[in-house]
Protein backbone atom coordinates (compact mmCIF):
# COMPACT_ATOMS: atom_id res chain seq x y z
CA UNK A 1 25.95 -0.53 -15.47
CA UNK A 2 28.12 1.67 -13.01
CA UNK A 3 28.82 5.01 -13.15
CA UNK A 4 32.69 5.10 -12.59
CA UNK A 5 32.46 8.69 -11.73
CA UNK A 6 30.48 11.38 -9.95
CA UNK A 7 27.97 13.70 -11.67
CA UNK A 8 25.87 16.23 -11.07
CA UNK A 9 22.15 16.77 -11.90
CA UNK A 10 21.34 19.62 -14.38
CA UNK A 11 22.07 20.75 -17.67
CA UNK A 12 25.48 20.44 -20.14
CA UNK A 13 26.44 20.38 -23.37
CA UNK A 14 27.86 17.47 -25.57
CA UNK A 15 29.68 19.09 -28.81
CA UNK A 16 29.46 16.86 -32.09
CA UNK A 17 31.59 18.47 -34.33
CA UNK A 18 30.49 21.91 -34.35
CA UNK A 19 27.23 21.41 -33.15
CA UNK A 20 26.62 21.71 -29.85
CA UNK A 21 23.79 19.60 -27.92
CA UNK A 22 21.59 20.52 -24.88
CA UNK A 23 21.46 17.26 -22.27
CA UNK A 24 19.80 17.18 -18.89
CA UNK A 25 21.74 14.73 -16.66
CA UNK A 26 20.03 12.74 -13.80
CA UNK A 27 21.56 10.84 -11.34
CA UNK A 28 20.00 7.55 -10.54
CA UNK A 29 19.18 6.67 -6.81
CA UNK A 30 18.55 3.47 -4.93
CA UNK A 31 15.01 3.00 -5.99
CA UNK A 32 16.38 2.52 -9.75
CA UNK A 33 19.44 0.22 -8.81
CA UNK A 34 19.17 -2.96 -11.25
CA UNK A 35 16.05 -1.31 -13.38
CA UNK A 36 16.15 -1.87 -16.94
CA UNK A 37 17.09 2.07 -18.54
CA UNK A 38 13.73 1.91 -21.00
CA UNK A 39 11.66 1.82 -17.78
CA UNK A 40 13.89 4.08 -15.89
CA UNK A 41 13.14 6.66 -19.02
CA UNK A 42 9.73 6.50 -19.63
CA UNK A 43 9.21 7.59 -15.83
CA UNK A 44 11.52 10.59 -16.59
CA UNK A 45 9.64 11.17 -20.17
CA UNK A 46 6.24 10.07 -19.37
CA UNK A 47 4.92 12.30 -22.76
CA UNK A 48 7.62 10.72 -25.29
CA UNK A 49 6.12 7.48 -27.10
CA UNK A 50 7.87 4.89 -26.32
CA UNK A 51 8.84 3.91 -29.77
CA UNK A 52 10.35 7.42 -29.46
CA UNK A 53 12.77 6.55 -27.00
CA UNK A 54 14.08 3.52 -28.69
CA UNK A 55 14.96 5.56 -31.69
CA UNK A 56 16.74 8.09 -29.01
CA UNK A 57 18.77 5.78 -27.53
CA UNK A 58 20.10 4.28 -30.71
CA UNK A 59 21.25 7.97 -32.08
CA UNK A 60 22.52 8.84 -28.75
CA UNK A 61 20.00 10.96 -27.65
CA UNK A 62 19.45 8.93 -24.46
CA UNK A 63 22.25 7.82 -23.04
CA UNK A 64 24.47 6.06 -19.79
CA UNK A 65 27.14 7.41 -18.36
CA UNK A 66 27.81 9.38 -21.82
CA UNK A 67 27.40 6.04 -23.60
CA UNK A 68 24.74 4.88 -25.95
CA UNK A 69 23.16 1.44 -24.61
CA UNK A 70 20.02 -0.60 -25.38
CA UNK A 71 16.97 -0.65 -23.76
CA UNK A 72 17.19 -3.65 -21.60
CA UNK A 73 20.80 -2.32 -20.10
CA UNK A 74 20.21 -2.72 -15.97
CA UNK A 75 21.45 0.40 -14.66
CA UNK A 76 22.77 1.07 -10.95
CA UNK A 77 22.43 3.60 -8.17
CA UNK A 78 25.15 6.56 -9.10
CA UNK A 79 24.30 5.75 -13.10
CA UNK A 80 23.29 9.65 -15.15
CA UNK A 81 20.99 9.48 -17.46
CA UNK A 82 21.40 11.84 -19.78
CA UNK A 83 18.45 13.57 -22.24
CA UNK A 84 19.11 15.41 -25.32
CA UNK A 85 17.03 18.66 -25.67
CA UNK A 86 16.07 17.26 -29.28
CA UNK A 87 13.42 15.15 -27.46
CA UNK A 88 10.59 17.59 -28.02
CA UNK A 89 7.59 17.90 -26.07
CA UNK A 90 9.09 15.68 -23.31
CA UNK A 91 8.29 16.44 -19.48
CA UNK A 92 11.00 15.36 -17.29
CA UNK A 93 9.02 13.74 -14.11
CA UNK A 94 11.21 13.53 -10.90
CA UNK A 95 9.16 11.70 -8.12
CA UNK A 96 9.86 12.58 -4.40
CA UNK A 97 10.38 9.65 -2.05
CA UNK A 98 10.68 9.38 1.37
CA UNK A 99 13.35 11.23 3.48
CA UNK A 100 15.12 9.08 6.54
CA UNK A 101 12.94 9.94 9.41
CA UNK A 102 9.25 10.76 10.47
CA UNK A 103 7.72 14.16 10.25
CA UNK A 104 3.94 14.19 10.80
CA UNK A 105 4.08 17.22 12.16
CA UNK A 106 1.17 20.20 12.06
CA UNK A 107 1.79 21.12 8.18
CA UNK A 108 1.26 17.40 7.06
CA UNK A 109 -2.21 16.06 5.64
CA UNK A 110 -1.45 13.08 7.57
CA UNK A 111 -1.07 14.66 11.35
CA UNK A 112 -2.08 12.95 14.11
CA UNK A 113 -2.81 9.38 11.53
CA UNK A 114 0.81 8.49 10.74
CA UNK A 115 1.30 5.25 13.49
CA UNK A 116 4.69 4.11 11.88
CA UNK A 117 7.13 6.16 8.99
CA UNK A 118 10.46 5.26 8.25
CA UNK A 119 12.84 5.65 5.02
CA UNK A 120 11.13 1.94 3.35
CA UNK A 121 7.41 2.49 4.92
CA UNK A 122 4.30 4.60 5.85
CA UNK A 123 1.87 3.48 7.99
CA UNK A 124 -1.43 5.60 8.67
CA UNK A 125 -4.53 5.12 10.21
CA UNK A 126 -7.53 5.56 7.23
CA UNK A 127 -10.47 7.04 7.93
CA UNK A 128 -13.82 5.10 7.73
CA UNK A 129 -15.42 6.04 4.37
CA UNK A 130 -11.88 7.24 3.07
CA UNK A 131 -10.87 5.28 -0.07
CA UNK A 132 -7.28 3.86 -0.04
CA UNK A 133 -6.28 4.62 -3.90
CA UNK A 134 -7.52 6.57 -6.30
CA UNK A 135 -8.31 10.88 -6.82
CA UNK A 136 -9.44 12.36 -3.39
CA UNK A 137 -7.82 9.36 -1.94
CA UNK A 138 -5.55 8.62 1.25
CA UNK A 139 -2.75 7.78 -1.39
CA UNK A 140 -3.18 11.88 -2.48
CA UNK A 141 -2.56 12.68 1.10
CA UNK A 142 0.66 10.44 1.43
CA UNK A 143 1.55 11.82 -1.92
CA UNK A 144 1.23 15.33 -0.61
CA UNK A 145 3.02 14.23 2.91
CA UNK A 146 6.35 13.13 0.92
CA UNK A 147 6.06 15.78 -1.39
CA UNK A 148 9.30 18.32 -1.47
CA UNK A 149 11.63 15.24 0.20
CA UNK A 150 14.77 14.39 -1.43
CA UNK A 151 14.37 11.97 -4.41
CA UNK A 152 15.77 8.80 -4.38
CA UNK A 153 15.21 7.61 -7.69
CA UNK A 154 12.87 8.06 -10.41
CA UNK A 155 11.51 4.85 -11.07
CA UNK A 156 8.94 4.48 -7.82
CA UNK A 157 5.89 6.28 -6.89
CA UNK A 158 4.76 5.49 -3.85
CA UNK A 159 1.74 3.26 -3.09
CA UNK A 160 0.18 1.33 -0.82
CA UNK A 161 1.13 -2.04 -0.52
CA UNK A 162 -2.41 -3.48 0.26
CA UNK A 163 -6.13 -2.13 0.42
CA UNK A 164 -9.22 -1.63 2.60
CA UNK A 165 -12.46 -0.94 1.77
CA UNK A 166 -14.13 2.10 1.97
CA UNK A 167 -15.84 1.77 4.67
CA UNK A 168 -12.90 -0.06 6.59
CA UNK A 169 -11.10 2.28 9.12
CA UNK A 170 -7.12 1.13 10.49
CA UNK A 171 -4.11 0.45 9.62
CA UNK A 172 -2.85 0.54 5.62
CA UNK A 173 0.76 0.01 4.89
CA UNK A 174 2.24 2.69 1.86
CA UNK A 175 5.61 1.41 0.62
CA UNK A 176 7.75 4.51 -0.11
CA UNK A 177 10.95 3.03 -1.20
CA UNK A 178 11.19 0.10 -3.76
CA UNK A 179 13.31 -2.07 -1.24
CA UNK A 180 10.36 -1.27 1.27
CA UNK A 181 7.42 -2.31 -2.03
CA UNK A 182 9.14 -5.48 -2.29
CA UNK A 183 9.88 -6.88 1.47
CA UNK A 184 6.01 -5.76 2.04
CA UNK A 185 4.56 -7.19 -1.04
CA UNK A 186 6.72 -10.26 0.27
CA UNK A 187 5.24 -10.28 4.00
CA UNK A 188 1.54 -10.21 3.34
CA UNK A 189 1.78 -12.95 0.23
CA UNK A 190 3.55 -15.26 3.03
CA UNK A 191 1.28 -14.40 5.84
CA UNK A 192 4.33 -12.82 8.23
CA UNK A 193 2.63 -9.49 8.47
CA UNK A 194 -0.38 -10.53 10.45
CA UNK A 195 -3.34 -8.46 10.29
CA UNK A 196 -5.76 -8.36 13.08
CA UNK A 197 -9.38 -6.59 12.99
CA UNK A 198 -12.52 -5.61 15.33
CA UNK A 199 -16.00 -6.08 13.93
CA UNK A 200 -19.16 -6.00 15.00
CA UNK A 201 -21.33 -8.94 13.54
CA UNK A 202 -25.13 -9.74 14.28
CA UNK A 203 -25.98 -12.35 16.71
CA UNK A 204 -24.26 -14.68 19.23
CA UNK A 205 -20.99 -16.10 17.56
CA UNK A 206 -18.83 -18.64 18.94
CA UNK A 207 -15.11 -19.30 18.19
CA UNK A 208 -14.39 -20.64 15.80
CA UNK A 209 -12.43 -20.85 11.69
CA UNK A 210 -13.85 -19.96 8.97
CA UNK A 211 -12.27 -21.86 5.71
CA UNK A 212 -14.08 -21.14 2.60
CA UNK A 213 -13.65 -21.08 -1.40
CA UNK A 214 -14.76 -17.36 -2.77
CA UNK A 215 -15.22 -16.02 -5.92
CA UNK A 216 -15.66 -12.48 -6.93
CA UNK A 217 -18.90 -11.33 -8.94
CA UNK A 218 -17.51 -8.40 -10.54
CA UNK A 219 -20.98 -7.53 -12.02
CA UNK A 220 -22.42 -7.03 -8.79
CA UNK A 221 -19.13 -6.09 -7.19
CA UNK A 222 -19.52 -8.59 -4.37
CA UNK A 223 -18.05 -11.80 -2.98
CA UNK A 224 -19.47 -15.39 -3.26
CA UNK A 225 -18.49 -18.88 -2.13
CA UNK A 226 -18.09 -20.75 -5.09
CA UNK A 227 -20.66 -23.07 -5.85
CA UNK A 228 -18.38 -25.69 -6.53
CA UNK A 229 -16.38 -27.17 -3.83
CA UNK A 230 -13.54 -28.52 -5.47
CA UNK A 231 -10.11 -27.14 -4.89
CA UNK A 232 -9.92 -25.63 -7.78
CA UNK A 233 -12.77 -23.82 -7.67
CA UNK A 234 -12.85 -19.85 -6.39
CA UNK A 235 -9.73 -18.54 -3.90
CA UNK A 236 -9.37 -20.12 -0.39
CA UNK A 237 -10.29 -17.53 2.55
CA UNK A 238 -9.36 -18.25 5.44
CA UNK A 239 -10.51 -16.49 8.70
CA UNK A 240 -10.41 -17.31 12.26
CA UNK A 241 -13.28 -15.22 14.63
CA UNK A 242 -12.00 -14.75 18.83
CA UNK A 243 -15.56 -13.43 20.38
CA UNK A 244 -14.56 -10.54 22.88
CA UNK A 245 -18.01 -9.79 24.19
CA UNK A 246 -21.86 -10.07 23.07
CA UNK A 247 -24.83 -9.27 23.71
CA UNK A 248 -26.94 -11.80 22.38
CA UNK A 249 -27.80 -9.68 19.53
CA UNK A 250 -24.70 -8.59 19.12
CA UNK A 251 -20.81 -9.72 19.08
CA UNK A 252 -17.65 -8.03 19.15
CA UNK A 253 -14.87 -10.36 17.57
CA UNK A 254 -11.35 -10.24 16.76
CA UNK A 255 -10.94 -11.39 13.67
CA UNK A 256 -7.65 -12.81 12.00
CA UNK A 257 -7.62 -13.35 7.99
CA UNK A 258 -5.05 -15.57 6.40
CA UNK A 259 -5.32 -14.08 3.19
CA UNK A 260 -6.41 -11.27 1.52
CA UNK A 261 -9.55 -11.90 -0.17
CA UNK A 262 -11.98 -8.62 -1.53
CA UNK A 263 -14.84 -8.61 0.87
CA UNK A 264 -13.49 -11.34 2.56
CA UNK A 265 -14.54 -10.67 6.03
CA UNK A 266 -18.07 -8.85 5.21
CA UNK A 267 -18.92 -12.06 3.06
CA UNK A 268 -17.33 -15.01 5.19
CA UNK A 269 -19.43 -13.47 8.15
CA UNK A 270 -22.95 -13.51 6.01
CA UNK A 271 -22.45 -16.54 4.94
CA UNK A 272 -22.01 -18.33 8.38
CA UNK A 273 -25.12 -16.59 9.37
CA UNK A 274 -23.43 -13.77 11.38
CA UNK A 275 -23.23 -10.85 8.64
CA UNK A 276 -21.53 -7.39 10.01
CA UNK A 277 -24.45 -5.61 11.78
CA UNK A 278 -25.52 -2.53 9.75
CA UNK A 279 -23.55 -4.58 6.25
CA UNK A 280 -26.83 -4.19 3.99
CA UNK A 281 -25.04 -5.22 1.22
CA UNK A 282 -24.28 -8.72 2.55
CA UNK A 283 -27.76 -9.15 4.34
CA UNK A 284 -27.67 -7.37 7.41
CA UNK A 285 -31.35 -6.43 8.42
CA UNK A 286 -29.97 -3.47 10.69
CA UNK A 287 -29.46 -0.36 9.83
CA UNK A 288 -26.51 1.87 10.45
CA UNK A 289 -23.06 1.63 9.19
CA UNK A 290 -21.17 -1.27 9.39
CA UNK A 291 -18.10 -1.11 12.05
CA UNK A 292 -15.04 -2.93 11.41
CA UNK A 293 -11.63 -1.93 12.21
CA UNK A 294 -7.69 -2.67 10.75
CA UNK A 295 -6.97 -2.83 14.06
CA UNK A 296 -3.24 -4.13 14.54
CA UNK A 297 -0.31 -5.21 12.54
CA UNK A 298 2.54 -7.73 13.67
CA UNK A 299 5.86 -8.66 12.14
CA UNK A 300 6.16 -12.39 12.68
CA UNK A 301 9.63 -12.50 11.58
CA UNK A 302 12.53 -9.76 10.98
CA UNK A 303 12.94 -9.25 7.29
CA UNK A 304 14.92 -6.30 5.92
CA UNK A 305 13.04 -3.25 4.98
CA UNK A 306 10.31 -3.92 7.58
CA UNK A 307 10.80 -1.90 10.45
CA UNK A 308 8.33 -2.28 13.04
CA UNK A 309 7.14 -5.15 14.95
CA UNK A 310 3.98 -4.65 16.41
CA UNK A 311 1.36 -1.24 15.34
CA UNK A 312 -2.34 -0.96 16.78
CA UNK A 313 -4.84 1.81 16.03
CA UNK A 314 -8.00 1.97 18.71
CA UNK A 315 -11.03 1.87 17.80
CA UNK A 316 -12.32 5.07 15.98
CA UNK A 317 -14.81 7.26 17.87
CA UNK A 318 -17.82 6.18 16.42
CA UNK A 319 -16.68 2.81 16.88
CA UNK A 320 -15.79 3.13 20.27
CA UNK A 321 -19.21 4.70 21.26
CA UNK A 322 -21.55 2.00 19.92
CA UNK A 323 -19.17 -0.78 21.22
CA UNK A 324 -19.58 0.96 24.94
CA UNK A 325 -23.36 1.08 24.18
CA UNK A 326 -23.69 -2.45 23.84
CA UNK A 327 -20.82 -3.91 26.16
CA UNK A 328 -19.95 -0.99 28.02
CA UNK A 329 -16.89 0.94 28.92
CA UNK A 330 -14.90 -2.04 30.61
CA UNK A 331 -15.10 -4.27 27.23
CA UNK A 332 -13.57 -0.88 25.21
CA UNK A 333 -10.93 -0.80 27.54
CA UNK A 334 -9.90 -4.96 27.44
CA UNK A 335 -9.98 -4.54 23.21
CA UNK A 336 -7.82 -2.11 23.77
CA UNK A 337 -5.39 -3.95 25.65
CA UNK A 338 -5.73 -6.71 23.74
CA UNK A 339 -4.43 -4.69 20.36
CA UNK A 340 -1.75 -3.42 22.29
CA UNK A 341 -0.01 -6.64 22.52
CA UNK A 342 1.66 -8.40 19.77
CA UNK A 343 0.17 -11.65 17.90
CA UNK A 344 2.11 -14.64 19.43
């Protein structure tokens, strides 16, 4: 649906006869171009029952562009929505998005961990023991970094467009624009945002693949390879190790996953005998935290709405300090040469 005219947010009245009617107008941005109107609305009236709104829009309560229209009408950037001040007990939710440029700067719950930021995506460097999602979370924080920018839309909360687990420091991509949701969501299902990692596992480990069927046991929250080997049994993880230095008892690897599996590292490594050291969960005998690292990110191919090619994070301090304990300085200094270069 297209506008046909400009309008401006706020407040006007719609006469019907003598009776005069209270609207608030929005104007629809680029994150709700081609959304269907009922899901554009319920963002704006996230306390009205849905069945609510349907009734609205059919006695003009909710309308287009001063039209009535149905539910499933696709709207487009420019579009005002207008709602009538007969809607009780509504709450009209505006979400911020992101602006056109970067500002990490002193004031931000993000400064000195944003690595990338542009109008489509956030990328920041998470904490170890910082979860990704969720209340307290690093989404709060990139919540609170946008907050106060000029809204381009209403229909898309930012979010991050994959995971790490808690314990799992780097690099986590936030998609702040829809355009920039769906070219990520796009990249990591067809593997041309590679992700690269530093762990610390147990033992002497060679080079090598790791190709494996997992499932997950929810009960127990962890990750198993499925007892049956056929190829329809479990999800196929695939993970390739690049040893950087060891010890004997220990080895730092580079690790590269092919997909995304929960756990997938932590469990691939126990069950080839070479669990994280300090990973209790998934056998370890040390004790100690368990060290691995987001480390890098590389665009394989240009796609629109991805704007970086290459991002690395170094290894956190604590990281950093038992990895010089065990390999010394020199070996810190080649990883981190290593993640400054892109994936061929």
């Amino acid at each position: 649906m297209s506008s046909g005219a400009a309008f401006v947010n706020g407040p006007h009245r719609r006469y019907s006869g003598c009776v005069a009617t209270r609207y608030d107008r929005t104007i629809l941005g680029a994150n709700d171009d081609g959304r269907r109107v009922d899901r554009v609305v319920r963002r704006l009236l996230p306390e009205v029952p849905l069945g609510r709104i349907y009734r609205a829009m059919r006695s003009g309560e909710i309308t287009v562009n001063g039209r009535r229209v149905r539910g499933d009408t696709r709207v487009c950037e420019g579009d005002a929505v207008e709602l009538a001040e007969t809607l009780q007990g509504r709450r009209v939710v505006v979400r911020a998005c992101v602006g056109t440029g970067p500002s990490a700067g002193g004031g931000s719950p993000l400064a000195g961990r944003i690595v990338h930021e542009d109008r489509d995506l956030l990328v920041v460097n998470k904490h170890r023991g910082e979860l990704t999602h969720g209340s307290g979370s690093l989404e709060d924080a990139v919540h609170a970094h946008l907050a106060g920018r000029p809204a381009d839309g209403v229909s898309f909360r930012p979010g991050p467009a994959h995971r790490l687990d808690r314990n799992t420091s780097g690099l986590v991509v936030f998609s702040v624009s829809l355009r920039g949701a769906q070219a990520a969501t796009q990249a990591f299902r067809d593997g041309t945002i590679l992700k690269r990692y530093v762990a610390l596992f147990e033992g002497h480990l060679v080079a090598g693949a790791w190709d494996d069927r997992l499932i997950r046991d929810r009960a127990h929250r962890v990750t198993r390879r499925a007892a049956d080997r056929t190829p329809d049994a479990g999800r196929r993880a695939l993970t390739t190790i690049e040893p950087i230095a060891t010890s004997g008892s220990h080895t730092l690897g580079l690790v590269r996953i092919e997909t995304g599996r929960t756990h997938q590292i932590r469990a691939q490594a126990a069950m080839h005998g070479h669990p994280l050291a300090g990973d209790r969960k998934y056998g370890s005998a040390r004790t100690g935290p368990y060290l691995l690292h987001a480390a890098s990110l590389t665009a394989a191919r240009p796609r629109e709405g991805i704007g970086f090619a290459h991002l690395y994070a170094e290894l956190p301090e604590a990281f950093r300090a038992r990895a010089q304990e065990l390999f010394g300085a020199s070996t810190v200094r080649d990883i981190h040469a290593i993640l400054r270069r892109a994936e061929p």
